[in-house]
Structures are given as C-alpha cells and as structure tokens.
N, C-alpha and C. Protein backbone atom coordinates (compact mmCIF):
# COMPACT_ATOMS: atom_id res chain seq x y z
N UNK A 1 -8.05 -12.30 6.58
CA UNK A 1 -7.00 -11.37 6.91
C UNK A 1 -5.64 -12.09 6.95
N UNK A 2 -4.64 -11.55 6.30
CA UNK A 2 -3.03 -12.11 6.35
C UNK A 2 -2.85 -11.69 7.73
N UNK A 3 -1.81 -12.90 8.16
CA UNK A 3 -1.42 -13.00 9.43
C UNK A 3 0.00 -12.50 9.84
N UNK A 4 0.24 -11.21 10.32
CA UNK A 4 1.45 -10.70 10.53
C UNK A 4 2.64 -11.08 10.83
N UNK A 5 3.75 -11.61 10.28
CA UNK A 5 5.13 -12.07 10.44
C UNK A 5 5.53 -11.00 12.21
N UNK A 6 5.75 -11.96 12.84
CA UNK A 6 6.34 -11.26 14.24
C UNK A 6 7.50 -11.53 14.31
N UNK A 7 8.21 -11.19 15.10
CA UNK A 7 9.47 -11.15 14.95
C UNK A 7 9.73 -11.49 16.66
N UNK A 8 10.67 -12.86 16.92
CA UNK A 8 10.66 -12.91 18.05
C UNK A 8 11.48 -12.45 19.02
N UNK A 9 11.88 -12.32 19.87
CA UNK A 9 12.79 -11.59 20.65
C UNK A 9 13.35 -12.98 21.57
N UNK A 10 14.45 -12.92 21.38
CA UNK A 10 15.13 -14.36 22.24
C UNK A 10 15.69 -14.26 23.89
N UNK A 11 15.51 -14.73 24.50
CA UNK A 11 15.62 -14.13 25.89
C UNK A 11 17.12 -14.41 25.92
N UNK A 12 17.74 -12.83 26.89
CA UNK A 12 18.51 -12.63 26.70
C UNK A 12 19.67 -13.70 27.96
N UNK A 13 18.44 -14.46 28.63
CA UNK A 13 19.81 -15.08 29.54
C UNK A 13 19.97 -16.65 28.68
N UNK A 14 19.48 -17.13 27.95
CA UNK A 14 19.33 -18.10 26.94
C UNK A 14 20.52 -17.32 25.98
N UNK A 15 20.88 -16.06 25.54
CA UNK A 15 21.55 -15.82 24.51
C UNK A 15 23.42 -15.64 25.15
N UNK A 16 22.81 -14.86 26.74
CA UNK A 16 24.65 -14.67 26.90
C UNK A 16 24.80 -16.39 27.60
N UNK A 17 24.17 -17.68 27.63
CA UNK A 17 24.56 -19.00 27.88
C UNK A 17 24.81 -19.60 26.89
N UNK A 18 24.24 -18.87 25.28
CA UNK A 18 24.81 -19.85 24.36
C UNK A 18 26.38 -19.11 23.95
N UNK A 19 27.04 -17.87 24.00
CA UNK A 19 27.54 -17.12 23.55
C UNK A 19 28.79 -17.57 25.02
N UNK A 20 28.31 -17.80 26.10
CA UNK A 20 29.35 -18.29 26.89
C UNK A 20 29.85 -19.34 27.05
N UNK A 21 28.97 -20.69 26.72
CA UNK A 21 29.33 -21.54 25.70
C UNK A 21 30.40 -21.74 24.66
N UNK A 22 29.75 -20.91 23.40
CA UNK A 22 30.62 -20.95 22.43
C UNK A 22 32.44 -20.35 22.76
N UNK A 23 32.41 -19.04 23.69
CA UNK A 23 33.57 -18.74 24.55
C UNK A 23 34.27 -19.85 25.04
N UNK A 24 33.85 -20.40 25.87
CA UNK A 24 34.53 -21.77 26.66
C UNK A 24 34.88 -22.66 25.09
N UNK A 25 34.27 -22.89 24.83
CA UNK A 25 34.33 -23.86 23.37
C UNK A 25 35.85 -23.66 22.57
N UNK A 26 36.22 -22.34 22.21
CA UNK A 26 36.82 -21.94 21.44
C UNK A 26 38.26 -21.24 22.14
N UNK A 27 38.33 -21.18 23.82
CA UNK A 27 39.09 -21.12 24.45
C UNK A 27 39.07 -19.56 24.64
N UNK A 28 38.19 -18.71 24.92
CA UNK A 28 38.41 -17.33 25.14
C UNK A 28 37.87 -17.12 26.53
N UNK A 29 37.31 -18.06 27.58
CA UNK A 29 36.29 -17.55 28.83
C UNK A 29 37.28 -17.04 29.72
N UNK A 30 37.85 -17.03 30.73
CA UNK A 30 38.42 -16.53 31.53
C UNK A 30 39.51 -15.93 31.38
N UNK A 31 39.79 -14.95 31.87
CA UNK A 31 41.29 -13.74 31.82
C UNK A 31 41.79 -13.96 30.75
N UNK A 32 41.18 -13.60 29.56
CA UNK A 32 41.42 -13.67 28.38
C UNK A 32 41.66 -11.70 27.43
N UNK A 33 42.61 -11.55 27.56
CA UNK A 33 43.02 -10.48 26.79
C UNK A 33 43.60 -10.20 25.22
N UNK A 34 42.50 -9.22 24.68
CA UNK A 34 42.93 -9.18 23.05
C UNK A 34 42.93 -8.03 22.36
N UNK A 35 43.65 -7.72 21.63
CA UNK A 35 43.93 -6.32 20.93
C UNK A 35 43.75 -6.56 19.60
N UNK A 36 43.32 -5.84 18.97
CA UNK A 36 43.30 -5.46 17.67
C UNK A 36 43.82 -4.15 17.10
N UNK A 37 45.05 -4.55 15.63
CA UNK A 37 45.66 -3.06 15.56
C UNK A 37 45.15 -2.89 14.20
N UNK A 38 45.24 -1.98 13.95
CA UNK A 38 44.59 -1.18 12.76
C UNK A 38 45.17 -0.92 11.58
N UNK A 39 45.05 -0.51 10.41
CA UNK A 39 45.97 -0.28 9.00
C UNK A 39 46.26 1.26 9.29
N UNK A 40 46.95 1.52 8.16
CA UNK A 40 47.03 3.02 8.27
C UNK A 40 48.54 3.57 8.20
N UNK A 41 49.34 3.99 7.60
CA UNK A 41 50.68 3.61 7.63
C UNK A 41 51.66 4.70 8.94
N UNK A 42 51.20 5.82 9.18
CA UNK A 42 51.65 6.18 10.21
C UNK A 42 51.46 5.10 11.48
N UNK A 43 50.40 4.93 11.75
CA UNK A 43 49.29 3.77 13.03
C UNK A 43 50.42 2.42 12.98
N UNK A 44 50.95 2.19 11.82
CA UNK A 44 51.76 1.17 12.13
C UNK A 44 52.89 1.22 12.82
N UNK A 45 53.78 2.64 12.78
CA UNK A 45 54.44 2.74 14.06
C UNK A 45 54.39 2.97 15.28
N UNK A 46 53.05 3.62 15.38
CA UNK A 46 52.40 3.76 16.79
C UNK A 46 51.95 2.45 17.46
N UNK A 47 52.06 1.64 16.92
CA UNK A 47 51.32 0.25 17.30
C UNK A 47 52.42 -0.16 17.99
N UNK A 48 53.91 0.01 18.20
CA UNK A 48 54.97 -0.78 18.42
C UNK A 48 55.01 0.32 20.30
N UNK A 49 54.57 1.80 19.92
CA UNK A 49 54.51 2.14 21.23
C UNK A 49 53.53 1.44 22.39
N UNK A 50 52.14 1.68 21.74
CA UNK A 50 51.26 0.60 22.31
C UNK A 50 52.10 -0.84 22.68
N UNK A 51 53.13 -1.24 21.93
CA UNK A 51 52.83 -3.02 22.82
C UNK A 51 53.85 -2.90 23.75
N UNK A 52 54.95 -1.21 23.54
CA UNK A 52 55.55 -0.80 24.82
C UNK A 52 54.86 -0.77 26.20
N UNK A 53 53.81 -0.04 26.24
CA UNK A 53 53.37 0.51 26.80
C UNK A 53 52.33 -0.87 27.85
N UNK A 54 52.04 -1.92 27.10
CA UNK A 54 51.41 -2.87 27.58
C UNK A 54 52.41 -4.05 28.08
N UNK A 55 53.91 -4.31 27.73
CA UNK A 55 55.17 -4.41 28.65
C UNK A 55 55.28 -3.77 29.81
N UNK A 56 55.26 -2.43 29.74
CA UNK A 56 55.45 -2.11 31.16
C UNK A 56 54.47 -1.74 31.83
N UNK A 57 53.43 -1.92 31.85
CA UNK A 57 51.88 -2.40 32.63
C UNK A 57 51.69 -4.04 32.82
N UNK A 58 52.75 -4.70 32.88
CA UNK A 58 52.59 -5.99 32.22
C UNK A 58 51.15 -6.22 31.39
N UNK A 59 50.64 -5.76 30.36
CA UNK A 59 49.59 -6.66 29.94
C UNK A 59 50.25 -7.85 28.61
N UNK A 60 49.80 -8.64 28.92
CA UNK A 60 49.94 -9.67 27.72
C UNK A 60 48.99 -10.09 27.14
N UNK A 61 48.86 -9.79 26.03
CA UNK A 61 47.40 -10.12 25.32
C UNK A 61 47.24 -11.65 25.13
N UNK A 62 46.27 -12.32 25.01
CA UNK A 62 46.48 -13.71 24.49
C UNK A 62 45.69 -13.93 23.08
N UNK A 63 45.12 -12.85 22.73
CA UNK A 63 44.82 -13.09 21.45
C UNK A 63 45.09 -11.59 20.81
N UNK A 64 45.91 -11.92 19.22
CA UNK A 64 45.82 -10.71 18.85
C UNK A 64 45.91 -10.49 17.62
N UNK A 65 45.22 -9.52 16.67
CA UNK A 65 45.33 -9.65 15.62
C UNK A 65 45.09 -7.90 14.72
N UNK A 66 45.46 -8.09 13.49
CA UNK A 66 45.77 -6.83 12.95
C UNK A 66 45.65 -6.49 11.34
N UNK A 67 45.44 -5.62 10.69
CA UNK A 67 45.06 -5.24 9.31
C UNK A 67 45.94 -4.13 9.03
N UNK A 68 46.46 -5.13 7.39
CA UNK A 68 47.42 -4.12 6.75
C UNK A 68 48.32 -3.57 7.53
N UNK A 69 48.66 -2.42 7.93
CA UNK A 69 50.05 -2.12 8.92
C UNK A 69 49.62 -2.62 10.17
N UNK A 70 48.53 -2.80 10.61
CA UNK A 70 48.44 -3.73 12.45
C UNK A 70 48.74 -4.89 11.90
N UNK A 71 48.91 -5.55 11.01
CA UNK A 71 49.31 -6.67 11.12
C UNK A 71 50.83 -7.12 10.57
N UNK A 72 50.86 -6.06 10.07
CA UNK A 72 52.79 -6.15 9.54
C UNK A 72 53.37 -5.70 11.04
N UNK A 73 52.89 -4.85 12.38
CA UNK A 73 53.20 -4.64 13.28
C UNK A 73 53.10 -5.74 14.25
N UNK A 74 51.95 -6.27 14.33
CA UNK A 74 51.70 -7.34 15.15
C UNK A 74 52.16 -9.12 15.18
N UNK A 75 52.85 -9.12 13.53
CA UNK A 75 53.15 -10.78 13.79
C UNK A 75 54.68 -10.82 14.25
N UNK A 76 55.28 -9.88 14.33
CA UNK A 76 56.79 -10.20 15.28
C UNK A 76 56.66 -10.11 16.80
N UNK A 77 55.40 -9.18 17.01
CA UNK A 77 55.25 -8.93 18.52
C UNK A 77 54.87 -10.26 18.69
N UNK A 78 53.72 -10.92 18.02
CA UNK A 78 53.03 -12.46 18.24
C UNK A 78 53.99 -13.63 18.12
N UNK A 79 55.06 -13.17 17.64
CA UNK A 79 56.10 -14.32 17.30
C UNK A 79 57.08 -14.45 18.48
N UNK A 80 56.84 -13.15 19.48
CA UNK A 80 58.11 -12.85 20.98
C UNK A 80 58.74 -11.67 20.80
N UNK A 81 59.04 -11.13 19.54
CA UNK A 81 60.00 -9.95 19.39
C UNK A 81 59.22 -8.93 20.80
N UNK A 82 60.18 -8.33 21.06
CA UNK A 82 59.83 -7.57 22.14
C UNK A 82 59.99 -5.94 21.35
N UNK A 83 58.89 -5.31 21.67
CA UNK A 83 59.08 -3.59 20.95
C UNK A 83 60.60 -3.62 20.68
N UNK A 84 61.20 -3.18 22.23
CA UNK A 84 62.63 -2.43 22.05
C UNK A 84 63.50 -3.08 20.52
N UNK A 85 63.16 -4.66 20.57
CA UNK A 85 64.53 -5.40 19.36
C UNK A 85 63.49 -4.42 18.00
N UNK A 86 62.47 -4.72 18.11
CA UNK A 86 61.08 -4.42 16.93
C UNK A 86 61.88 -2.97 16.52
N UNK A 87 61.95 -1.73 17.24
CA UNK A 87 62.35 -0.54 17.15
C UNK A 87 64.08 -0.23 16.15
N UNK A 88 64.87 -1.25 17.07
CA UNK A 88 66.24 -1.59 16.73
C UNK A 88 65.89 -1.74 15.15
C-alpha cells in the first residue's frame, strides 16, 4: 500500500515566535504604524485628506507605502510635505 503524503500543521506558538522575530529583526515590533494607499486616480486625491485627517489625530505612520496614485500621493507626505503645502 502507498503511504499517504500528510501534511503537517506547525504549531502555532512556534509560528507567531518566528514571525515576531523576524518583526524585531527588520525593525517593525513595537508602536509601529503603517498605511498603505492605493492607485486609482480619483483615490489619489483622497489620500492627501486621509494624511489630513491622521495630522490632526496626531497619527504618524512609520512605515508607508503606495501604488500608482498612493504612491505619487505618498512620497511628498514621506519626504515631510505636510497635506495643507501638498494641497497648495
């Protein structure tokens, strides 16, 4: 009789220690905030309200990144431009 390929199941506190690991590793573990903005060519001006809107909530993201219009929106915000000059 052929012997059935099993498939193992990895325990899951072994998986969020290697994955918290790799976090610490790469500098994302603690109070670490990140946005991702989206393409879409209207969405790219809405993106500039969003990083309003996370100014005056103070959030500051520390990682952030974006596609096609999120990212024509997002590298002046990532560079310091603040919405209001962004809008100007």
């Amino acid at each position: 009789m052929e012997q059935q390929n099993r498939l193992s199941v990895p325990n899951p506190k072994i998986v969020m220690k290697k994955i918290e690991g790799l976090l610490e590793r790469i500098g994302l573990r603690d109070n670490t905030t990140g946005v991702a903005f989206s393409g879409g060519g209207a969405r790219g001006f809405s993106h500039v309200g969003v990083m309003k809107a996370f100014k005056k909530f103070g959030i500051e993201p520390n990682v952030i990144s974006g596609v096609s219009d999120g990212s024509i929106a997002e590298v002046p915000y990532a560079a310091g431009l603040t919405p209001k000059v962004m809008i100007e």
